[in-house]
Protein backbone atom coordinates (compact mmCIF):
# COMPACT_ATOMS: atom_id res chain seq x y z
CA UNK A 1 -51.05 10.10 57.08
CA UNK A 2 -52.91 8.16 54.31
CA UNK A 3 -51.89 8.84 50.36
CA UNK A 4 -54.13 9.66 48.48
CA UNK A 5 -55.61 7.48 45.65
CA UNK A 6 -55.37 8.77 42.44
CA UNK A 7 -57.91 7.76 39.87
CA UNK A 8 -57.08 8.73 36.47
CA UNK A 9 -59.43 10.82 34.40
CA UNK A 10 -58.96 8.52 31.29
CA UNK A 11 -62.10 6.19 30.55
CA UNK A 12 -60.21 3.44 29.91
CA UNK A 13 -59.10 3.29 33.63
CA UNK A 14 -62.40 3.27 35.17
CA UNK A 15 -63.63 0.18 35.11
CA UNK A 16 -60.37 -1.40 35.88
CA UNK A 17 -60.38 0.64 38.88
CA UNK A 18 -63.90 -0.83 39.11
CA UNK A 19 -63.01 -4.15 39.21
CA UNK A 20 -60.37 -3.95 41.74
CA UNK A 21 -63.13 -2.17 44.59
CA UNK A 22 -65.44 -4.55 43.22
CA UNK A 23 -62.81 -7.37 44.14
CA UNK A 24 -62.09 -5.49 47.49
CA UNK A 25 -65.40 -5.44 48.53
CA UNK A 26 -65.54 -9.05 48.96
CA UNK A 27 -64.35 -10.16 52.72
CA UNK A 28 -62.54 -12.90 52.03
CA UNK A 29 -60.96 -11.36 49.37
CA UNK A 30 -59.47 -8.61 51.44
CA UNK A 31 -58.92 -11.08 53.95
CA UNK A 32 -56.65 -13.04 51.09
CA UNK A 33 -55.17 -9.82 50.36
CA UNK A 34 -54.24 -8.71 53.85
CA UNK A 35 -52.51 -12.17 54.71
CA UNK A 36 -50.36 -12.71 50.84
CA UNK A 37 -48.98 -8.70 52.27
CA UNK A 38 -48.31 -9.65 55.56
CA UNK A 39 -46.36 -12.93 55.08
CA UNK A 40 -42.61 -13.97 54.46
CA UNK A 41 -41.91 -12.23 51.31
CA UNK A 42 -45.41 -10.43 50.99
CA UNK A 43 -46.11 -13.59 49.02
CA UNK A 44 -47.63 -16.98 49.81
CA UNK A 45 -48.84 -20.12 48.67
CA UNK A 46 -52.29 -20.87 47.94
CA UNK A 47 -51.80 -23.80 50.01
CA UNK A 48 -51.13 -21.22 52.82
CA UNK A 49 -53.34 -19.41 51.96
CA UNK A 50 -56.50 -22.02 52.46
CA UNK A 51 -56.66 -23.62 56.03
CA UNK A 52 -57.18 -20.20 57.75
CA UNK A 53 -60.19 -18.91 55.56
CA UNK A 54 -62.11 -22.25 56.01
CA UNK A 55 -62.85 -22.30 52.16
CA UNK A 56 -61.84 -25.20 50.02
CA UNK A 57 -58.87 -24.98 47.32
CA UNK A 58 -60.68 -24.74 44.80
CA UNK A 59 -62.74 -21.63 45.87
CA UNK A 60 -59.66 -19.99 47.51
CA UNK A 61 -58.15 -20.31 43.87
CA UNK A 62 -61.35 -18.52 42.67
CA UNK A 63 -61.04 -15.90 44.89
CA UNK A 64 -57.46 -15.25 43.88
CA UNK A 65 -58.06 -15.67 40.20
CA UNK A 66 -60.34 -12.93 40.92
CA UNK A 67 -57.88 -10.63 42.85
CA UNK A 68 -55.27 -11.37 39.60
CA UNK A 69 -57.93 -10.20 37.01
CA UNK A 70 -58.30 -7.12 39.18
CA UNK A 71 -54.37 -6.23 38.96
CA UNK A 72 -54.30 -7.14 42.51
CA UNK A 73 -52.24 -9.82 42.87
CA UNK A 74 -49.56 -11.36 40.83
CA UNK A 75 -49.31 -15.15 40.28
CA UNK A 76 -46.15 -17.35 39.50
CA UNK A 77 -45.94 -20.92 39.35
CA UNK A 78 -43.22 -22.88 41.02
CA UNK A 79 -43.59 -26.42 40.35
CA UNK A 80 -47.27 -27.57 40.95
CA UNK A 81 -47.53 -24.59 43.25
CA UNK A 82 -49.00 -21.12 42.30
CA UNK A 83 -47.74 -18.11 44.71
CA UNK A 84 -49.41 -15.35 45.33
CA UNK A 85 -48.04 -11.38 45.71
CA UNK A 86 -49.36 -8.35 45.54
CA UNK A 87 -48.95 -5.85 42.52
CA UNK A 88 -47.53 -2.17 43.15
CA UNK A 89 -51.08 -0.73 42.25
CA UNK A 90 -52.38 -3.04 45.49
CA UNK A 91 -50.06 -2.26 48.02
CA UNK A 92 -50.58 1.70 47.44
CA UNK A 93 -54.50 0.77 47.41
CA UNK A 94 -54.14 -0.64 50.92
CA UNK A 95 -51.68 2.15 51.88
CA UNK A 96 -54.44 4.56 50.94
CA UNK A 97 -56.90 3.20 52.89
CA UNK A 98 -54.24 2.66 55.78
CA UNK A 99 -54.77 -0.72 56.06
CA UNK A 100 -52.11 -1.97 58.82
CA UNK A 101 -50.42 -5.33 57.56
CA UNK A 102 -49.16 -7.38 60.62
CA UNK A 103 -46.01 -9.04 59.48
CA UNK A 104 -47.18 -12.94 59.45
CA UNK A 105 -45.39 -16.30 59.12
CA UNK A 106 -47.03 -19.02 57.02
CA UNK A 107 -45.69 -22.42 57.03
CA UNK A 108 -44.32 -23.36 53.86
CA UNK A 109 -43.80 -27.26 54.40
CA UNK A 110 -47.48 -27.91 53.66
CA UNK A 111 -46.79 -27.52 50.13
């Protein structure tokens, strides 16, 4: 059974709300989503994150820069290294929309 999203009746939450179907709505964006949840940690890499979506760096990083704006993912730098999880208001998001996350390995020793 899916929960239910709530969207808040305040103005001020609409066009965050918005922004995050607006950042949802792009495929490789959801795609980017859908692997940082289903790997080690339900966080990755962006270095992980780039050799399966056929993008370069740099316009991975876009796409996640994007997803961060959109309170959908939360960023921390280790090192050189920026990794990638998602935020409490994304995983109920996908849990609304029961979007299955298959449990997913990425190597780490790339970075």
């Amino acid at each position: 059974m899916s929960t239910p999203v709530t969207i808040m009746k305040s103005p001020t939450d609409l066009p965050l709300i918005a922004a995050q179907f607006k950042a949802l709505g792009d495929p490789t964006r959801l795609e980017l989503m859908v692997t940082v949840a289903g790997s080690a940690n339900s966080e990755a890499c962006v270095c992980d994150l780039t050799p399966d979506t056929g993008l370069t760096q740099g316009t991975v990083s876009h796409h996640l820069r994007i997803l961060v704006e959109a309170g959908l993912l939360e960023r921390s730098q280790r090192g050189k290294w920026s990794y990638y999880s998602l935020t409490t208001a994304a995983e109920k998001l996908l849990a609304s929309f029961n979007i299955a996350i298959p449990l997913r390995v990425l190597k780490q020793d790339d970075c």
